[in-house]
PDB file of N, CA and C in Angstrom:
ATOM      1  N   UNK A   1     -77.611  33.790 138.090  1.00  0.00           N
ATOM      2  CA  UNK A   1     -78.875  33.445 137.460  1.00  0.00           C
ATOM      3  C   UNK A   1     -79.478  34.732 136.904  1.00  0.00           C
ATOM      4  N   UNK A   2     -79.648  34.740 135.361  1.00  0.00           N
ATOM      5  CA  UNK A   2     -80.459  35.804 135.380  1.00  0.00           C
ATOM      6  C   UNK A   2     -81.711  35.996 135.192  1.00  0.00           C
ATOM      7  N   UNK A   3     -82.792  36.821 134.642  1.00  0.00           N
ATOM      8  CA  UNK A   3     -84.175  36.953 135.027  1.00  0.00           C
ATOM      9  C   UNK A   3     -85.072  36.253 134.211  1.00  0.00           C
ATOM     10  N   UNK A   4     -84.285  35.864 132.938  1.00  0.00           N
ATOM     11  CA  UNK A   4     -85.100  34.376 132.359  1.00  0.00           C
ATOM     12  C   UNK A   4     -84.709  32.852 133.424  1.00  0.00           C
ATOM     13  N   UNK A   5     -83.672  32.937 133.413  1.00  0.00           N
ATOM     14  CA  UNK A   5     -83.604  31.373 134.646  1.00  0.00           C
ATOM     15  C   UNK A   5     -84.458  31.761 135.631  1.00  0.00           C
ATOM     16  N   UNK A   6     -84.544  32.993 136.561  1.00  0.00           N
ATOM     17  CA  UNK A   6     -85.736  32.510 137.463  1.00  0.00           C
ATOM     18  C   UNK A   6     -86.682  32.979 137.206  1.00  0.00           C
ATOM     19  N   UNK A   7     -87.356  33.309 135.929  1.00  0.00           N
ATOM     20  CA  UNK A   7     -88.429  32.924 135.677  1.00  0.00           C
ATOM     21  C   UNK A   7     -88.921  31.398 135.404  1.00  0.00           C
ATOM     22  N   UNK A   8     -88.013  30.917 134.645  1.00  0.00           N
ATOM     23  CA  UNK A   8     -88.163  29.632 134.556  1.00  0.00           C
ATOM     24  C   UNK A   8     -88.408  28.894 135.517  1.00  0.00           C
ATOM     25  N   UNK A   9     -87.526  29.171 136.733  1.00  0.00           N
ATOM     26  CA  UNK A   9     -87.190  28.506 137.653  1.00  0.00           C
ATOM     27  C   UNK A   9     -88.458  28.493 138.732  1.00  0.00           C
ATOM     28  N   UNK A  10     -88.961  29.828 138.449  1.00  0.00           N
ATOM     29  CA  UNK A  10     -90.338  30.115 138.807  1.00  0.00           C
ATOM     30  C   UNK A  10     -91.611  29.346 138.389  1.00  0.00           C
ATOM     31  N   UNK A  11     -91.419  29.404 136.978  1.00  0.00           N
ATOM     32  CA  UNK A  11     -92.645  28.472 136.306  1.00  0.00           C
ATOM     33  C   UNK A  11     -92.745  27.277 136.897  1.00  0.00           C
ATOM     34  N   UNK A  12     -91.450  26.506 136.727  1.00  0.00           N
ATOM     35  CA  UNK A  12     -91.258  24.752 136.972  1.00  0.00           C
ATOM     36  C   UNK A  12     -91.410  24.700 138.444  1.00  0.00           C
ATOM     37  N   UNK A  13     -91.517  25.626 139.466  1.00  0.00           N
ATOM     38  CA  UNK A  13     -91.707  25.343 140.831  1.00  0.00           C
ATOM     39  C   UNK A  13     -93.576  25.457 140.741  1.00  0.00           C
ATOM     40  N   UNK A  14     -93.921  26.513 140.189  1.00  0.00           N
ATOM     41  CA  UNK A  14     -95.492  26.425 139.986  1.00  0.00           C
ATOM     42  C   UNK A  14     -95.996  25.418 139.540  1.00  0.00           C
ATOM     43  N   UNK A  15     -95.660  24.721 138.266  1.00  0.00           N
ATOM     44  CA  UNK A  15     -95.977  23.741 137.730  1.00  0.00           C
ATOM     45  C   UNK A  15     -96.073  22.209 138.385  1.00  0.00           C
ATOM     46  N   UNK A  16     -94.782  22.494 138.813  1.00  0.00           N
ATOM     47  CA  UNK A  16     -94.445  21.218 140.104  1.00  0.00           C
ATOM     48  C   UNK A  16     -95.372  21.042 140.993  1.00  0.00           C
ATOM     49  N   UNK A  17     -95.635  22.273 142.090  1.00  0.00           N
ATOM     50  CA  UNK A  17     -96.276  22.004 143.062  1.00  0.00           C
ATOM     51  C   UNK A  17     -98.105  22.317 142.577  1.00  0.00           C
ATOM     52  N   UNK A  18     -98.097  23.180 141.683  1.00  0.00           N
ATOM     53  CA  UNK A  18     -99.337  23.721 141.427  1.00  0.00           C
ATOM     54  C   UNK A  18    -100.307  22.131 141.227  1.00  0.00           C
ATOM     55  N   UNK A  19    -100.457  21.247 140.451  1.00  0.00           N
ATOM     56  CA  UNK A  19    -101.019  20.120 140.075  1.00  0.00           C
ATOM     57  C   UNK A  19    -101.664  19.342 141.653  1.00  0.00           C
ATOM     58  N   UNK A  20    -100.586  19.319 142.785  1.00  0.00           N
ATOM     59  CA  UNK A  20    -101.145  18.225 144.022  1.00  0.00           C
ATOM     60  C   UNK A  20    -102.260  19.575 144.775  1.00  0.00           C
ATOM     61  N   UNK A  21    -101.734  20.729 144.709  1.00  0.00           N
ATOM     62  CA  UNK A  21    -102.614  21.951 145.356  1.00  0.00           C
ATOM     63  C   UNK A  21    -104.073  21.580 144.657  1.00  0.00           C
ATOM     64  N   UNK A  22    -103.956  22.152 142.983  1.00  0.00           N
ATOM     65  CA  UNK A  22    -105.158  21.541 142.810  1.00  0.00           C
ATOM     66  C   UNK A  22    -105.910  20.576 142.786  1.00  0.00           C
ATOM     67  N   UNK A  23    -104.967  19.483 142.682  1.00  0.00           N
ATOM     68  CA  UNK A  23    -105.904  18.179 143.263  1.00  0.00           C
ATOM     69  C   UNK A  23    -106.534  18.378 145.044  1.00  0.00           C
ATOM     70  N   UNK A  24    -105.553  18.913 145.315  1.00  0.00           N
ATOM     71  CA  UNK A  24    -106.256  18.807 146.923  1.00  0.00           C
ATOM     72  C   UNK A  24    -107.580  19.477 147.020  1.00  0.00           C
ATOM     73  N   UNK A  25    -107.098  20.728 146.289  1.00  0.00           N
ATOM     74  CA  UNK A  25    -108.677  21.463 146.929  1.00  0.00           C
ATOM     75  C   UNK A  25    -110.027  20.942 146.002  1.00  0.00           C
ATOM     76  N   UNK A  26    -109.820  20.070 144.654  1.00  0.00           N
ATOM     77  CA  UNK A  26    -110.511  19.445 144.174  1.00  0.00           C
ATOM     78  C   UNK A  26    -111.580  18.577 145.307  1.00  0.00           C
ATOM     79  N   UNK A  27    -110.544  17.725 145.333  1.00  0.00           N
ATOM     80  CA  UNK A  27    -110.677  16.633 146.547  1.00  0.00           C
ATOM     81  C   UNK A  27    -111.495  17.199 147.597  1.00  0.00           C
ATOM     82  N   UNK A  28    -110.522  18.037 148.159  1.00  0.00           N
ATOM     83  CA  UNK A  28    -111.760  18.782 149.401  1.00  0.00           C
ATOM     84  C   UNK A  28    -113.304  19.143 149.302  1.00  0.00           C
ATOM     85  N   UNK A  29    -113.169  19.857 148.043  1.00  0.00           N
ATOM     86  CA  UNK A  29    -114.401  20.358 147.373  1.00  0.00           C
ATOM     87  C   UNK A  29    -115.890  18.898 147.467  1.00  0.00           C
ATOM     88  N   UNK A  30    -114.838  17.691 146.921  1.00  0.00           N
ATOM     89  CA  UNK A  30    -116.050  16.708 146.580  1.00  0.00           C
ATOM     90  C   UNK A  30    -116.358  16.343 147.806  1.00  0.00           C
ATOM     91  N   UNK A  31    -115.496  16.116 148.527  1.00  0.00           N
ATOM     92  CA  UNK A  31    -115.510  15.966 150.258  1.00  0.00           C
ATOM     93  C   UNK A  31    -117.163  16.316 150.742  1.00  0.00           C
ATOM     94  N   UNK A  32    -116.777  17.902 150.626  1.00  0.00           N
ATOM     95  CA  UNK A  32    -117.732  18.277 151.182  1.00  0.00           C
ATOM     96  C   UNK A  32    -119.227  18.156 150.817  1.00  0.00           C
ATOM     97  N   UNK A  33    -118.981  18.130 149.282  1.00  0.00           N
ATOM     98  CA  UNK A  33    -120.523  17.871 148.730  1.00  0.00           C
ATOM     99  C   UNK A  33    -120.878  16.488 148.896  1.00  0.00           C
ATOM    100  N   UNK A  34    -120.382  15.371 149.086  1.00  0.00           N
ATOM    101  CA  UNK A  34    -120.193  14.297 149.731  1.00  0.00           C
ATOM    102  C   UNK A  34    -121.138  13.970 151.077  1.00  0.00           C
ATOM    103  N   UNK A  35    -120.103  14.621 151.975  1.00  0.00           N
ATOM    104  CA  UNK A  35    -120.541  14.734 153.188  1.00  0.00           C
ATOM    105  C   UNK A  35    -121.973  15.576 153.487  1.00  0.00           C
ATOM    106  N   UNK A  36    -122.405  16.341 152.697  1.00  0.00           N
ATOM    107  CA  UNK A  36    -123.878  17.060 152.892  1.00  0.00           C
ATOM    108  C   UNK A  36    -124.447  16.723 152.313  1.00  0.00           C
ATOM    109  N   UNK A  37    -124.065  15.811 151.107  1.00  0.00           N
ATOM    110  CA  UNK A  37    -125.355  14.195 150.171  1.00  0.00           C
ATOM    111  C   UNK A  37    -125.754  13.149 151.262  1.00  0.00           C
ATOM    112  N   UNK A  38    -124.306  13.091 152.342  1.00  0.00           N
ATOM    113  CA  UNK A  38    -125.030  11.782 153.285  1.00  0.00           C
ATOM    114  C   UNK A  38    -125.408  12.618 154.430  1.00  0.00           C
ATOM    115  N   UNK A  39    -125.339  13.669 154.672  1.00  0.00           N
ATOM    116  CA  UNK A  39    -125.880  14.295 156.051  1.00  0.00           C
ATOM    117  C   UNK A  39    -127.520  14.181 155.538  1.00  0.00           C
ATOM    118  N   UNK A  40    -127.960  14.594 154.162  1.00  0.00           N
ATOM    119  CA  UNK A  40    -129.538  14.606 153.973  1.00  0.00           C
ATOM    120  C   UNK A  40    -129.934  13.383 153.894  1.00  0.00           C
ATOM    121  N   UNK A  41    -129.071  12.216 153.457  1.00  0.00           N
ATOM    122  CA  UNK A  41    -129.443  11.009 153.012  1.00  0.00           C
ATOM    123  C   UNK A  41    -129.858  10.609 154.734  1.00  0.00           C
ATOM    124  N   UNK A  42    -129.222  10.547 155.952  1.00  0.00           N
ATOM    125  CA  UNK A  42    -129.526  10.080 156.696  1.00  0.00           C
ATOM    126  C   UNK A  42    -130.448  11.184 157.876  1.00  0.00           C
ATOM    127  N   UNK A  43    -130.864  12.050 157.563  1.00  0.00           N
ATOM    128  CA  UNK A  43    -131.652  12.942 158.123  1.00  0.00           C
ATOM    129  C   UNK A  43    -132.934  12.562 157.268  1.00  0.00           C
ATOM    130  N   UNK A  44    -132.991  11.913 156.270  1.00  0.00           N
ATOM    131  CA  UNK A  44    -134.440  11.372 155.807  1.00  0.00           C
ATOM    132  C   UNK A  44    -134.559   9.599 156.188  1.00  0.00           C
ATOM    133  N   UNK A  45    -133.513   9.036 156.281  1.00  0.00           N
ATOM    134  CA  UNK A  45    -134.139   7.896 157.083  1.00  0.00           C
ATOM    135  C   UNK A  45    -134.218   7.988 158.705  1.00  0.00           C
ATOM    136  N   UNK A  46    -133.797   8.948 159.669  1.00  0.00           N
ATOM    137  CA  UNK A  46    -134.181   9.290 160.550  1.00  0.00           C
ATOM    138  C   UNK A  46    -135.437   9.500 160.749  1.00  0.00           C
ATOM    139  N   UNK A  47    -136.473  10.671 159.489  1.00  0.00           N
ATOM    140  CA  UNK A  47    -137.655  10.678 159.288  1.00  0.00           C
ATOM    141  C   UNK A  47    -138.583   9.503 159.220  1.00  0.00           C
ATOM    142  N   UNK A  48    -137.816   8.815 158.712  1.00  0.00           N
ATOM    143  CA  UNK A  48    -138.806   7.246 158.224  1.00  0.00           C
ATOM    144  C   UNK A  48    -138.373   6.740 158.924  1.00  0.00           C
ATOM    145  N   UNK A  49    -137.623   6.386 160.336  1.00  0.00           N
ATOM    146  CA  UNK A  49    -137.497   5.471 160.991  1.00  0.00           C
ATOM    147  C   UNK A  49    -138.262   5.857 162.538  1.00  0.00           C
ATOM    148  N   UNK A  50    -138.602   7.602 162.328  1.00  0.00           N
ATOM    149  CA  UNK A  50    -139.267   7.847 162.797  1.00  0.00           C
ATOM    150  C   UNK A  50    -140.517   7.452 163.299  1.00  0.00           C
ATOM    151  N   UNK A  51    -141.148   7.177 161.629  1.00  0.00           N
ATOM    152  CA  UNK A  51    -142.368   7.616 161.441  1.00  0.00           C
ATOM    153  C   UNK A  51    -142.823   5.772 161.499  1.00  0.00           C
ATOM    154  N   UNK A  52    -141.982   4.683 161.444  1.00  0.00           N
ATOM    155  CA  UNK A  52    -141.789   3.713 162.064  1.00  0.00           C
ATOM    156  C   UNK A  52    -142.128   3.360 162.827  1.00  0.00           C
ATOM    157  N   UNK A  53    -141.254   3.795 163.775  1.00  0.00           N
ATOM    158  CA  UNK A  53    -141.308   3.511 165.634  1.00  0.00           C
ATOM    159  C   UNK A  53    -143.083   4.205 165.797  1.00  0.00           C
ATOM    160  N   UNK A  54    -142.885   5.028 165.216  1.00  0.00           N
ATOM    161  CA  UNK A  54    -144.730   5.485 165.419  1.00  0.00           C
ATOM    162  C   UNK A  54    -145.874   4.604 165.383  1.00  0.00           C
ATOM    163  N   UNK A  55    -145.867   4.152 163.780  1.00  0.00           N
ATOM    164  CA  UNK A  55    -146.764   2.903 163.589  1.00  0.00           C
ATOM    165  C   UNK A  55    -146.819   1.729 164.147  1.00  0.00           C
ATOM    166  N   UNK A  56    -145.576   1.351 164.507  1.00  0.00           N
ATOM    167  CA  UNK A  56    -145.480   0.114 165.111  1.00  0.00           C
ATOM    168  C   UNK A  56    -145.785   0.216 166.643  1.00  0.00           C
ATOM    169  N   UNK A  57    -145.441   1.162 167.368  1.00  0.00           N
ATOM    170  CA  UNK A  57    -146.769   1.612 168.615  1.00  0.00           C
ATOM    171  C   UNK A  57    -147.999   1.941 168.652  1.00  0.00           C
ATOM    172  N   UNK A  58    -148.627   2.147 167.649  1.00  0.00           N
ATOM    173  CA  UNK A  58    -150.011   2.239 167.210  1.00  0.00           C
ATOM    174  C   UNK A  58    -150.420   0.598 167.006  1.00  0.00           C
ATOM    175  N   UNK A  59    -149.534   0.127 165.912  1.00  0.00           N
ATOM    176  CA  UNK A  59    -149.979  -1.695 165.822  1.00  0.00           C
ATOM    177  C   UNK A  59    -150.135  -2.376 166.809  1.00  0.00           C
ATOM    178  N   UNK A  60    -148.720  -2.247 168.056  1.00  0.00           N
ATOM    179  CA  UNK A  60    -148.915  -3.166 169.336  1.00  0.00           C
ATOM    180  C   UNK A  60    -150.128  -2.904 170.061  1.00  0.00           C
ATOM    181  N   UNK A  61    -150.238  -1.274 169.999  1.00  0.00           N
ATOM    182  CA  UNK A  61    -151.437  -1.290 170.948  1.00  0.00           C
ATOM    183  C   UNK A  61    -152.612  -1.583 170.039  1.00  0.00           C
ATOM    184  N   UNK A  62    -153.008  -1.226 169.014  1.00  0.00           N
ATOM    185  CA  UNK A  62    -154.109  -2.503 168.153  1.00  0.00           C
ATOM    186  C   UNK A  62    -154.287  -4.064 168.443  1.00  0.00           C
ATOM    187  N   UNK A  63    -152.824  -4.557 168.468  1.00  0.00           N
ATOM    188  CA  UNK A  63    -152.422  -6.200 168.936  1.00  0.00           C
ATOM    189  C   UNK A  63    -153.052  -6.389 170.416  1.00  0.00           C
ATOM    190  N   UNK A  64    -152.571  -5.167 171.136  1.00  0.00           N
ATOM    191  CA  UNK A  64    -152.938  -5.762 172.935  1.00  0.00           C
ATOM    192  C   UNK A  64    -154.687  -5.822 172.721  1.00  0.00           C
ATOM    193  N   UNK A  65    -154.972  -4.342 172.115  1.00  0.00           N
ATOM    194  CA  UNK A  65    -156.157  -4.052 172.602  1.00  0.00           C
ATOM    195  C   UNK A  65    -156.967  -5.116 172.091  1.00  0.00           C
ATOM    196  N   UNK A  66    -156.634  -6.336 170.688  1.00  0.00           N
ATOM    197  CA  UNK A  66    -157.389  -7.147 170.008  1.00  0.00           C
ATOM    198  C   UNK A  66    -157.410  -8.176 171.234  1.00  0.00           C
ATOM    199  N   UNK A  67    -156.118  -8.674 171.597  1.00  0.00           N
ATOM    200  CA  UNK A  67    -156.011  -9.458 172.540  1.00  0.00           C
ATOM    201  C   UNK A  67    -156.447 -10.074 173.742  1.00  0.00           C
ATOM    202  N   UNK A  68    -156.767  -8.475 174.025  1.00  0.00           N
ATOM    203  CA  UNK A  68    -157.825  -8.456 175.829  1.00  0.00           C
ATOM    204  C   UNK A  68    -159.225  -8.974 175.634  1.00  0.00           C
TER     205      UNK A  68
END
């Protein structure tokens, strides 16, 4: 083989494998921005389910205290 065949031989192995590499770390990439869109998405209904459970213990005890 001489130093044009493995260059070649070089290219077409880059080419080959190079395409699923970059898809992967593509992939990974969205992954992650993904995963830290729903980590905030549910760290703000935590807030509001919070702030929920709050009011609605304020209402019951409005309800009892109307009640008595």
């Amino acid at each position: 083989m001489d130093g044009m065949e493995m260059i070649n031989a070089g290219l077409s192995a880059v080419s080959t494998v190079g395409f699923p590499i970059a898809a992967c770390y593509i992939m990974f990439r969205y992954m992650n921005k993904e995963q830290e869109n729903h980590k905030a998405e549910v760290d703000g209904l935590k807030n509001v389910i919070s702030e929920n459970n709050t009011i609605l213990a304020q209402l019951k005890q409005l309800i009892e205290d109307k009640l008595k």
